[in-house]
Each structure stands twice: as structure tokens, then as C-alpha cells.
C-alpha atoms as a PDB file:
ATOM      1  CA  UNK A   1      34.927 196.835 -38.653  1.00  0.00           C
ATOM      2  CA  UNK A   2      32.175 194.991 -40.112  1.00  0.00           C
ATOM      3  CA  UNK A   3      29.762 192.546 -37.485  1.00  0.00           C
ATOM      4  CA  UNK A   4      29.727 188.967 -38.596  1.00  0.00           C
ATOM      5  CA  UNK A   5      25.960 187.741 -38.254  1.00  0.00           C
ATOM      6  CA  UNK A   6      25.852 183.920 -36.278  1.00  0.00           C
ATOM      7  CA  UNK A   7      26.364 181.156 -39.257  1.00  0.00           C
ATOM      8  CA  UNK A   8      23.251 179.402 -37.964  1.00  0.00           C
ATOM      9  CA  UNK A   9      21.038 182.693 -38.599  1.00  0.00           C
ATOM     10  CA  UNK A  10      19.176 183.326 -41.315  1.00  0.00           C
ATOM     11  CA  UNK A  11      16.558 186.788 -42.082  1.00  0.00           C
ATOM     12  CA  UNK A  12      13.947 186.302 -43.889  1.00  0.00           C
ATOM     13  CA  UNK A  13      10.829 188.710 -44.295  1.00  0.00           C
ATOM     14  CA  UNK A  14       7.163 188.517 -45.526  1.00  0.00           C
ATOM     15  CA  UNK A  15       7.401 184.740 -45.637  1.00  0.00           C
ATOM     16  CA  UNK A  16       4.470 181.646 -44.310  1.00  0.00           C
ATOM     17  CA  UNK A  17       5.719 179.595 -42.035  1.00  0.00           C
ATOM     18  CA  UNK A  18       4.552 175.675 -41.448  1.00  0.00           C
ATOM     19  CA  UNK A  19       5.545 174.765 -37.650  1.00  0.00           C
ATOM     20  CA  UNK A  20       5.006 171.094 -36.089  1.00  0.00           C
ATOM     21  CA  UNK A  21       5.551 170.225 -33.272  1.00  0.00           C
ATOM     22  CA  UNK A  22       7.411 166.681 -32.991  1.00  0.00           C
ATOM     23  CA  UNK A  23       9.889 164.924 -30.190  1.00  0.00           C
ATOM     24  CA  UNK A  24       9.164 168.064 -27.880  1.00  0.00           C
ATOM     25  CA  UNK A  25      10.643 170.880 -30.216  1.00  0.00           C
ATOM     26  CA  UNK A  26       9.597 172.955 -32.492  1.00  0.00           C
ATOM     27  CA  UNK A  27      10.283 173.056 -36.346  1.00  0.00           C
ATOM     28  CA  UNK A  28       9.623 175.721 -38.716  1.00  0.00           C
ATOM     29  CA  UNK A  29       9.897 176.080 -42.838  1.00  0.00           C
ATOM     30  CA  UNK A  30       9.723 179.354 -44.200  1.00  0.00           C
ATOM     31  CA  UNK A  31       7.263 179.237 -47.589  1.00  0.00           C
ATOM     32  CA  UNK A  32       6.149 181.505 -50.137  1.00  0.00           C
ATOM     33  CA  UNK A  33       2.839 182.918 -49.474  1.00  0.00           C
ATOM     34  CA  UNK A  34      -0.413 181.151 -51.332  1.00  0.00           C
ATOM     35  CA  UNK A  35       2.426 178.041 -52.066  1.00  0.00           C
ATOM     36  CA  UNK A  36       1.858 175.955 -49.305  1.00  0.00           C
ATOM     37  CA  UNK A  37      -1.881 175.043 -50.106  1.00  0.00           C
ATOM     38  CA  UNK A  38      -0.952 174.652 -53.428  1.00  0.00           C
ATOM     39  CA  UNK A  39       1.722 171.760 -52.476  1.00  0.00           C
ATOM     40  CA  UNK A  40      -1.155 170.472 -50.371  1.00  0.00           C
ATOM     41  CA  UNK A  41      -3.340 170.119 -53.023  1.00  0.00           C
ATOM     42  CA  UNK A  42      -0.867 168.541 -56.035  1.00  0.00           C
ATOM     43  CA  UNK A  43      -1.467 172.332 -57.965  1.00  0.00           C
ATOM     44  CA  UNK A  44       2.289 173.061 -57.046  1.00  0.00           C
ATOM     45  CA  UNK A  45       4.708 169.936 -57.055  1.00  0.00           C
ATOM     46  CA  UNK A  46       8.301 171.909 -56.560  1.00  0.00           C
ATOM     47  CA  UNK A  47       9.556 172.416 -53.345  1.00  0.00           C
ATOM     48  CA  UNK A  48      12.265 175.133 -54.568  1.00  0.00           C
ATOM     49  CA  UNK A  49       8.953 176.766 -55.480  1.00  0.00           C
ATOM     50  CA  UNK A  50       6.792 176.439 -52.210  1.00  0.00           C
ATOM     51  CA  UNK A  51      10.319 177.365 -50.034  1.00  0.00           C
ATOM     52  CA  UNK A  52      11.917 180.144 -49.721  1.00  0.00           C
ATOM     53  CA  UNK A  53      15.130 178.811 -48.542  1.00  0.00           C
ATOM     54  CA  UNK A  54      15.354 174.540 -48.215  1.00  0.00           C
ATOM     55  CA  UNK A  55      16.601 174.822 -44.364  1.00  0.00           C
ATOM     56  CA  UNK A  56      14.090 173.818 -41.550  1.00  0.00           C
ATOM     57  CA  UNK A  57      14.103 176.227 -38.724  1.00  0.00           C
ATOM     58  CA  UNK A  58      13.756 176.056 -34.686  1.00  0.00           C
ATOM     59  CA  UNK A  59      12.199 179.553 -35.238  1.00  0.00           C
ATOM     60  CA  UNK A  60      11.774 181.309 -38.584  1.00  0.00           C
ATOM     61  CA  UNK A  61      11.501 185.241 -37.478  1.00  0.00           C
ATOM     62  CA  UNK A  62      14.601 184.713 -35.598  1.00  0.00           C
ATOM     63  CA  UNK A  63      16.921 182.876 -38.001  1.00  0.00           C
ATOM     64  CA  UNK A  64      17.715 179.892 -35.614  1.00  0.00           C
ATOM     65  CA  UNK A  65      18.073 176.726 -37.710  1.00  0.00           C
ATOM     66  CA  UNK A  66      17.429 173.577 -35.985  1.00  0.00           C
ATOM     67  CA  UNK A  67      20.107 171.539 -35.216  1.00  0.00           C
ATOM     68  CA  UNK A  68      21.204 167.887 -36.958  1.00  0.00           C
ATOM     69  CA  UNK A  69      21.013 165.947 -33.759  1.00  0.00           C
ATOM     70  CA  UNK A  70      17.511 167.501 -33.083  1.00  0.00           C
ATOM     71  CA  UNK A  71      15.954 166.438 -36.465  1.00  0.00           C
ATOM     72  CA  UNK A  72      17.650 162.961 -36.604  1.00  0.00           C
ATOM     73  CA  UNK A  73      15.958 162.605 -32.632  1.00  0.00           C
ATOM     74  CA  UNK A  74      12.902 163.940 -33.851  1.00  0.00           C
ATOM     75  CA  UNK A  75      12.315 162.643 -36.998  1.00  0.00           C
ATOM     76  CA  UNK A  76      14.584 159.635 -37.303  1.00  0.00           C
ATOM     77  CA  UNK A  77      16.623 160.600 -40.125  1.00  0.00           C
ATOM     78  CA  UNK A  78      18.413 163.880 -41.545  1.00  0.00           C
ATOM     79  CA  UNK A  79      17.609 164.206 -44.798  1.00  0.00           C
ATOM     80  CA  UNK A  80      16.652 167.577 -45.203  1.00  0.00           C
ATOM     81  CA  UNK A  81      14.131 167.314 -48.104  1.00  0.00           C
ATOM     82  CA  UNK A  82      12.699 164.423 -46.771  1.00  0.00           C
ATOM     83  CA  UNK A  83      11.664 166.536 -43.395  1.00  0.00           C
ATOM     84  CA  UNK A  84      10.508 169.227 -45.144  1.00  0.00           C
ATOM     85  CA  UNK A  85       7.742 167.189 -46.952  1.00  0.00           C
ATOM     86  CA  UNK A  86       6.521 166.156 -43.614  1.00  0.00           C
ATOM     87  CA  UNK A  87       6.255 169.129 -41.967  1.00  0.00           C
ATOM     88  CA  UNK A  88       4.547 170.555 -45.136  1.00  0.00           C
ATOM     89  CA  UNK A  89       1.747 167.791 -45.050  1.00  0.00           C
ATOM     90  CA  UNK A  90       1.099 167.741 -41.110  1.00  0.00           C
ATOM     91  CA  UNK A  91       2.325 170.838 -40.148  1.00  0.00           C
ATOM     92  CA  UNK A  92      -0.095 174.019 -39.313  1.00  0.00           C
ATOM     93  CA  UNK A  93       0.417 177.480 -41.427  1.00  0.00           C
ATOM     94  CA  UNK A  94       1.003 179.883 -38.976  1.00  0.00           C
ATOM     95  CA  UNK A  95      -1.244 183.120 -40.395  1.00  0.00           C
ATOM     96  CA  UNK A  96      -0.652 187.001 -38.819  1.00  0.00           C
ATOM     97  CA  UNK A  97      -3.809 188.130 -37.014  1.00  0.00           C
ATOM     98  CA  UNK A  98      -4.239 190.935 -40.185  1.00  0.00           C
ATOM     99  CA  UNK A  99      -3.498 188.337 -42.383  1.00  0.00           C
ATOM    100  CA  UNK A 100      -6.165 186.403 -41.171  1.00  0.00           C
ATOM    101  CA  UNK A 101      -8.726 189.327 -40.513  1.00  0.00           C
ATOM    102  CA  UNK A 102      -8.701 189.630 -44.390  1.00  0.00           C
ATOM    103  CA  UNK A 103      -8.670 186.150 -45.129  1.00  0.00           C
ATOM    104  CA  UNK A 104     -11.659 185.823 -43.401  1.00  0.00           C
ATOM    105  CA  UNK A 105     -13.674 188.914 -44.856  1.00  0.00           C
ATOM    106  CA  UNK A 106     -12.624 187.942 -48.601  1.00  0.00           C
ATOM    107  CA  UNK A 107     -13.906 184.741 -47.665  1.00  0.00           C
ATOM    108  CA  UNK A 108     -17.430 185.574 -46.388  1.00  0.00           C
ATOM    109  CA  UNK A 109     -17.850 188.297 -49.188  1.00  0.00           C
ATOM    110  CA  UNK A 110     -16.920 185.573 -51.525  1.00  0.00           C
ATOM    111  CA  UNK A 111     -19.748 183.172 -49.742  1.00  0.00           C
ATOM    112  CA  UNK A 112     -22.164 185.902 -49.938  1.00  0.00           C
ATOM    113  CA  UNK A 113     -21.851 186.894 -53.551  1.00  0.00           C
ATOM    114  CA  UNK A 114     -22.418 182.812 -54.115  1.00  0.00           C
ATOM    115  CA  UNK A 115     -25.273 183.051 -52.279  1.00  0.00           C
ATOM    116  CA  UNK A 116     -26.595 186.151 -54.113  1.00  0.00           C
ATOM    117  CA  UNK A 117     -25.848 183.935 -57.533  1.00  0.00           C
ATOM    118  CA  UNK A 118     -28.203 181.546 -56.265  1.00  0.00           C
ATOM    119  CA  UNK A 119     -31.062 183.091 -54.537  1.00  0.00           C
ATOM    120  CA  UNK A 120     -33.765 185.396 -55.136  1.00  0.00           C
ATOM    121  CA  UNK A 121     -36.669 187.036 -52.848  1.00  0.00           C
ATOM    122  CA  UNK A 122     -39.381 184.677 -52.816  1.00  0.00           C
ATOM    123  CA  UNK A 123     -41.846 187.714 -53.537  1.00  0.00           C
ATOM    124  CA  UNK A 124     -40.875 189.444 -56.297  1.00  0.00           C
ATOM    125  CA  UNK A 125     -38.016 186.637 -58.156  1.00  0.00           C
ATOM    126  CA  UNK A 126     -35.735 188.956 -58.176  1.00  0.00           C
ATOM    127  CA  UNK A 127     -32.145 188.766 -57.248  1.00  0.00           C
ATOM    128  CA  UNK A 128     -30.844 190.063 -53.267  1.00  0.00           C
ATOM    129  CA  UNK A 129     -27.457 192.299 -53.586  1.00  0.00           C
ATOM    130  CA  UNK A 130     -24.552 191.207 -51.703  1.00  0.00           C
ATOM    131  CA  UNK A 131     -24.553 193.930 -49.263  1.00  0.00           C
ATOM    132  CA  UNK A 132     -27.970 192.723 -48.085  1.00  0.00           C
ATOM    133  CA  UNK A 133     -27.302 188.977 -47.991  1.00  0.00           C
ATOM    134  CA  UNK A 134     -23.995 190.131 -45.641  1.00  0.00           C
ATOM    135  CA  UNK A 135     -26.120 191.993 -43.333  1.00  0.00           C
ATOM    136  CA  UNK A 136     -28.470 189.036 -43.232  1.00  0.00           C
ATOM    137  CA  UNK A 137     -25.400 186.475 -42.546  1.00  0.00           C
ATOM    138  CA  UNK A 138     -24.335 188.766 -39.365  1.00  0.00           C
ATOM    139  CA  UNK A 139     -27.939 188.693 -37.743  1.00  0.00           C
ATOM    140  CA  UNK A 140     -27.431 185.170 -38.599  1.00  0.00           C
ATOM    141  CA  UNK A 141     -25.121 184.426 -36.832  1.00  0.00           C
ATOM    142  CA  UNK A 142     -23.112 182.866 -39.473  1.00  0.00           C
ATOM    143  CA  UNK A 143     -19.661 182.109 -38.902  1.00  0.00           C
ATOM    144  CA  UNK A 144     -17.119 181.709 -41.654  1.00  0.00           C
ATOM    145  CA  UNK A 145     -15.374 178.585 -41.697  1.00  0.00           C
ATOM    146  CA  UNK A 146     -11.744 179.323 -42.870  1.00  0.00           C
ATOM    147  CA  UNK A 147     -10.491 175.440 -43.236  1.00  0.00           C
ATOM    148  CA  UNK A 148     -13.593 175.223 -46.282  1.00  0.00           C
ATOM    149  CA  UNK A 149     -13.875 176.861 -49.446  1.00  0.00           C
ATOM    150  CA  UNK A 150     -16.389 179.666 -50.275  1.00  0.00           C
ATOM    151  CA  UNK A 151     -18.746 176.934 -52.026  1.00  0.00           C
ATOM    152  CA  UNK A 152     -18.982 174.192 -49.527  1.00  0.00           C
ATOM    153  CA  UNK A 153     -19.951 176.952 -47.296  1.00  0.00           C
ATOM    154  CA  UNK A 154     -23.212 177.995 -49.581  1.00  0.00           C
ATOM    155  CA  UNK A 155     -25.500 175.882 -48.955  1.00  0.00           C
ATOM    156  CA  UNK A 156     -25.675 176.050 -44.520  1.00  0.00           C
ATOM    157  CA  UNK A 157     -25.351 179.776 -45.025  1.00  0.00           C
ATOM    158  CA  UNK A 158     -28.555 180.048 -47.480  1.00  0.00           C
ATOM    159  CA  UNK A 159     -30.391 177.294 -44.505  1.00  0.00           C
ATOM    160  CA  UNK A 160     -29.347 179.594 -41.760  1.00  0.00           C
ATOM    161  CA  UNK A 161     -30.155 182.890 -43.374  1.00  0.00           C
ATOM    162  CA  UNK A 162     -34.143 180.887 -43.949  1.00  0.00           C
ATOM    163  CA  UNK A 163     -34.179 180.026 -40.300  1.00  0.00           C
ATOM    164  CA  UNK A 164     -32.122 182.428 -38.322  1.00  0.00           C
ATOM    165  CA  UNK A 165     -32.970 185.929 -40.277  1.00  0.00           C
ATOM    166  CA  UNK A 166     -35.521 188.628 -41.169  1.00  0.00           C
ATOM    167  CA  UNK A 167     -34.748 188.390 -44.873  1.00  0.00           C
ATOM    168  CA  UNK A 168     -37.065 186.446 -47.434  1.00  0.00           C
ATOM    169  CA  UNK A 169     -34.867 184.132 -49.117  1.00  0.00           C
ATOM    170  CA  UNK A 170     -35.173 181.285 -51.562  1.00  0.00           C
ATOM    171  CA  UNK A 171     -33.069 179.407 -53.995  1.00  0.00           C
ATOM    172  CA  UNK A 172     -33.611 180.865 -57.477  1.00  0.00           C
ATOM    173  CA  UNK A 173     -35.412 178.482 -59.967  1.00  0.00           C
ATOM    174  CA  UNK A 174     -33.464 175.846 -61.878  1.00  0.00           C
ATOM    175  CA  UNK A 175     -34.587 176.062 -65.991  1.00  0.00           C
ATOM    176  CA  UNK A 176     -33.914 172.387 -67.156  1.00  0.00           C
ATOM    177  CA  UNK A 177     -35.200 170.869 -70.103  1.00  0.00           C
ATOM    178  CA  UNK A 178     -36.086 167.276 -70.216  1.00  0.00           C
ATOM    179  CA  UNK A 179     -36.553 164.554 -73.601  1.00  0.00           C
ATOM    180  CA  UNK A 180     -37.324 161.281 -73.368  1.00  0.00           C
ATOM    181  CA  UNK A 181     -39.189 158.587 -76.377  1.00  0.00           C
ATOM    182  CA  UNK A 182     -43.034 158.625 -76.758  1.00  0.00           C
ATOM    183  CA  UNK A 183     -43.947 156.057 -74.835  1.00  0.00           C
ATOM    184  CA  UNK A 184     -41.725 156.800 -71.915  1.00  0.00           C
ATOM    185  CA  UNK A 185     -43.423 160.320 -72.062  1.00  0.00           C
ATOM    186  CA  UNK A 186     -47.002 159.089 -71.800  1.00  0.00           C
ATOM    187  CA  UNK A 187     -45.889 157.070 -68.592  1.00  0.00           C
ATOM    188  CA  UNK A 188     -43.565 159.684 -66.902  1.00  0.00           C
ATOM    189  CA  UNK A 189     -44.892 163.073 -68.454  1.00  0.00           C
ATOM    190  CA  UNK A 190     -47.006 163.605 -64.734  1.00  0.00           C
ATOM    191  CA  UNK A 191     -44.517 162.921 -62.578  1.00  0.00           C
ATOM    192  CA  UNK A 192     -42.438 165.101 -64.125  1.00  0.00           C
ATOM    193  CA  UNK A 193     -44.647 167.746 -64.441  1.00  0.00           C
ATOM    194  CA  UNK A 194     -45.308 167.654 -60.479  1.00  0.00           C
ATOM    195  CA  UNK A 195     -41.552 168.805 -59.170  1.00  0.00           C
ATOM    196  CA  UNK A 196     -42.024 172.052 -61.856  1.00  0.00           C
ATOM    197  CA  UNK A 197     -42.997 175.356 -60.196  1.00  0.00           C
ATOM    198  CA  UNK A 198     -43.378 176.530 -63.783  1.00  0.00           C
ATOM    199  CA  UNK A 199     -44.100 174.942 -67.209  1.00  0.00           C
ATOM    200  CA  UNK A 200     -42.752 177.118 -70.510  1.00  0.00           C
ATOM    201  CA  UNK A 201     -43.111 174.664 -72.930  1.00  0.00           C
ATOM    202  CA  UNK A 202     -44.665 171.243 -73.143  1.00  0.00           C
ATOM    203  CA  UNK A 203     -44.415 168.931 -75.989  1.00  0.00           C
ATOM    204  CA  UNK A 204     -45.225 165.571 -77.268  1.00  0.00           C
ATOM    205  CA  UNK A 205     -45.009 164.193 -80.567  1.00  0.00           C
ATOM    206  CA  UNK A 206     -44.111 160.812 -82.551  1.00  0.00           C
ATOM    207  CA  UNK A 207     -40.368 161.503 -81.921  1.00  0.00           C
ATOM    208  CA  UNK A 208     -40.780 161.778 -78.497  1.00  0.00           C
ATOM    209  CA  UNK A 209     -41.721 164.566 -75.281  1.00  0.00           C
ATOM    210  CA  UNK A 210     -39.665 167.498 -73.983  1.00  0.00           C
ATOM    211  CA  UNK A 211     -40.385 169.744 -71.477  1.00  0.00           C
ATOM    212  CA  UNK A 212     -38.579 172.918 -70.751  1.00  0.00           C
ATOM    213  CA  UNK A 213     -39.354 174.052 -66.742  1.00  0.00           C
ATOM    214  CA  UNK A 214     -38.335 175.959 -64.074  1.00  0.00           C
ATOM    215  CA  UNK A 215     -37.622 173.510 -60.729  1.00  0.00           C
ATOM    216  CA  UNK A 216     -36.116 173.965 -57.556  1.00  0.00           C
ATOM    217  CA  UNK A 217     -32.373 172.708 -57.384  1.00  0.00           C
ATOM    218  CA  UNK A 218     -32.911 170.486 -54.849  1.00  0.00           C
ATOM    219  CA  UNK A 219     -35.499 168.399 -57.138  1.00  0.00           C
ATOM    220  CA  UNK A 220     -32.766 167.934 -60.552  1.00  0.00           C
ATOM    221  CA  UNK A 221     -31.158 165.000 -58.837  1.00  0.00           C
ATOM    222  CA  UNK A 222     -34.846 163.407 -58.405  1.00  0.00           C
ATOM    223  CA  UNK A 223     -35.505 164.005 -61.784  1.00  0.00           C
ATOM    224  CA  UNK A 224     -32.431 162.770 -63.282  1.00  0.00           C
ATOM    225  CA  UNK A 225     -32.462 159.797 -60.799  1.00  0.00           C
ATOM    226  CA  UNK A 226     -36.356 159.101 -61.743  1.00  0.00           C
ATOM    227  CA  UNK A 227     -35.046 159.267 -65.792  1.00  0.00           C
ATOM    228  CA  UNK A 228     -31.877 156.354 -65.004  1.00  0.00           C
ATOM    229  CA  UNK A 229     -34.430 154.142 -63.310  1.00  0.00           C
ATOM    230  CA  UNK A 230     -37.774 154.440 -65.381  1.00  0.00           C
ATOM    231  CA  UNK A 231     -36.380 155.616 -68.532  1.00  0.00           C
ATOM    232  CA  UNK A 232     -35.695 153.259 -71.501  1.00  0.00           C
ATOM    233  CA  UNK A 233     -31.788 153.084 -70.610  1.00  0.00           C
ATOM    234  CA  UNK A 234     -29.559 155.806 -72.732  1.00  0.00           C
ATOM    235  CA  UNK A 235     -32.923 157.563 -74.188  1.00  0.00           C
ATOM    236  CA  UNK A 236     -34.205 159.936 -71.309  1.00  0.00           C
ATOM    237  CA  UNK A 237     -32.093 163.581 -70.819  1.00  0.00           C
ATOM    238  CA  UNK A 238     -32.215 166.196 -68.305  1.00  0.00           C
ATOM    239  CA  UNK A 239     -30.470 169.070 -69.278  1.00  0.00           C
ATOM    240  CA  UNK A 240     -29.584 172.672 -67.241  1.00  0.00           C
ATOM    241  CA  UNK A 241     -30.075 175.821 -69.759  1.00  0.00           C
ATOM    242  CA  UNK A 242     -29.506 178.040 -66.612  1.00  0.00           C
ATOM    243  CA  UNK A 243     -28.697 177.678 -63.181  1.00  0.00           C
ATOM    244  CA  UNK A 244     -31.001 180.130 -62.054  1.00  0.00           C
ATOM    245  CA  UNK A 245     -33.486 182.579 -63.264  1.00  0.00           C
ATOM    246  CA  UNK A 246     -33.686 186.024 -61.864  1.00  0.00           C
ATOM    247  CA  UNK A 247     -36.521 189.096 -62.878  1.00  0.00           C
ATOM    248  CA  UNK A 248     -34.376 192.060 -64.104  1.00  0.00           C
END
């Protein structure tokens, strides 16, 4: 004789789950993996595609659905869709321990390769390999921040790896090339010429002065902010032709 499972439970397996917390209990939605930040972030804009089932849980592993009374005490109304938006937007994605173990290491390799994109040793120019740059980030102390993206994370790791590690690190050169009128050129061409760690090619003429240069990142928004200010308005350009430059 076959076992009738309880009406009120539902299985579900490999799933994310949102919980929040509201009116003392404990809600849970049970979402496709990778979805929810998606939602989050306007990417994905169907709920049948960010749930897995459209029924809002007391506990997901466990099948319990909440109760009506509880969500209309809780949230003030029972409108089922209507509660799952707001647990989507202030609830917390619960993430398995392994889950997160390999969250976090695709992460930091992620950082470093950025890092290794961006930086060279300051001896010889040429680029660091990732390995390196992670065994850097662990004497460090560097600590992965898994709420932020891989490139918001770039810049304090490449400050702590200067300060905090045995490894000689800078930010590679910046090649930008700069063109502004004659007369603007004659006026500016110095202080231009002063933020360049390296001049390839420097010319002026009747139609006007360029200058292609190798600069330190940190000095392009000084340049460009030095051409909208002192620059006959519209004529002055600076251009990147690479975002770094690495010895092979």
C-alpha cells in the first residue's frame, strides 16, 4: 500500500535558498542556483525563472511550507508573489560551506589574475604569474571579500601586496597618446611631459602636438582633467592604446 507524503511537504534538491527572518519566524524560497543575484541586479526579471517552485517555505530541506496566517501576520498580506519579491530583495542566500569554499577560491584566483593583468616587477617590466601574485596575497594577509566583485577588489590587493609583502610590485605603465592645437601645445607640452615615465614619440607641428607616452594609471585622470580645464574646449584628446605594457 503506497505512503501518502504530508500535502504541506514539498522535496526539493540542489536548490539556493533566500531565508528572512520577519515577525519572529522564519521564511524560506527555494531558487535556482546563480538566479538570485541575477534578479538582484535587473539581469533576470522572471520569477518562474529565479524559483524553483512559487511557494515560500518555513524550511526548504524539509518541505514545510509556511502557513497563510503566518505570512498575512508577518508580512501583512498573502499574496504569494508579492512575498516572494521581498524576501528576494532583503533576504540572505544561504550558501553550503563547500559551496562557499569554492566561491571564495574562484574569487581570489580571479582577483589575482586581475592583478597579474595590471602589474609588472618594477625591475625588469615584466609581467608576475598568477601563482606568484597568490602566494604574495597569503603572506599578505589579504582577505577575499565575497559581497564585492573580483575588480573592486584590485586595487587594495595590489596596495597591500606593496606594503604588506616581499614581492616587488608595481602597476604596469599606461601607453596613452595625447593631441591638442599648436598653441595649446606650446603652453601645456611641459606639464605634460612631467607625469610620463617614458616619451616614444613627441611631435609638434602647424596642425597641432601629440605625444604618445607611457604614464602611470593613477596620473590619466590628471591628464585628462588638466586637458578639460586648460585645453581650448572640444580640441585637446587623451587617448589609451594599451592598458599596460609588459617586456615579453
Amino acid at each position: 500500500m503506497p505512503i501518502n507524503q504530508p500535502s504541506n511537504q514539498i522535496k526539493l534538491t540542489n536548490v539556493s535558498i533566500v531565508r528572512l527572518k520577519k515577525g519572529g519566524k522564519r521564511f524560506e524560497i527555494a531558487c535556482y542556483k546563480n538566479k538570485v543575484q541575477e534578479w538582484r541586479t535587473g539581469v533576470e526579471t522572471s520569477l518562474d525563472d529565479v524559483l524553483q517552485i512559487s511557494n515560500v517555505f518555513v524550511n526548504v530541506s524539509k518541505g514545510e511550507l509556511a502557513k497563510v496566517n503566518d505570512l498575512k501576520k508577518a508580512f501583512g498580506k498573502t499574496d504569494t508573489e508579492e512575498i516572494v519579491k521581498e524576501i528576494l530583495k532583503k533576504g540572505e542566500l544561504q550558501v553550503g560551506e563547500k559551496e562557499r569554499e569554492h566561491d571564495l577560491s574562484a574569487l581570489r584566483k580571479e582577483i589575482a589574475t586581475l592583478v597579474a593583468e595590471k602589474c609588472v616587477d618594477p625591475s625588469t617590466q615584466r609581467p608576475l604569474s598568477v601563482g606568484i601574485i597568490d602566494k604574495a596575497m597569503t603572506e599578505a594577509g589579504f582577505s577575499v571579500k565575497q559581497n564585492k566583485n573580483a575588480k573592486s577588489q584590485v586595487s587594495e590587493c595590489i596596495r597591500l601586496l606593496q606594503s604588506h609583502s616581499q614581492l616587488p610590485i608595481q602597476r604596469a605603465p599606461m601607453r596613452v597618446r595625447v593631441t591638442m592645437p599648436y598653441a595649446d601645445g606650446e603652453n601645456l607640452r611641459e606639464k605634460f611631459l612631467k607625469g610620463a615615465e617614458k616619451v616614444e614619440n613627441d611631435q609638434m607641428s602647424d596642425d597641432g602636438w601629440e605625444v604618445v607616452m607611457l604614464i602611470d594609471p593613477g596620473q590619466f585622470r590628471v591628464l585628462n582633467d588638466m586637458i578639460q580645464k586648460e585645453c581650448t574646449k572640444g580640441k585637446g584628446r587623451i587617448e589609451t592604446i594599451t592598458a599596460n605594457t609588459t617586456s615579453t
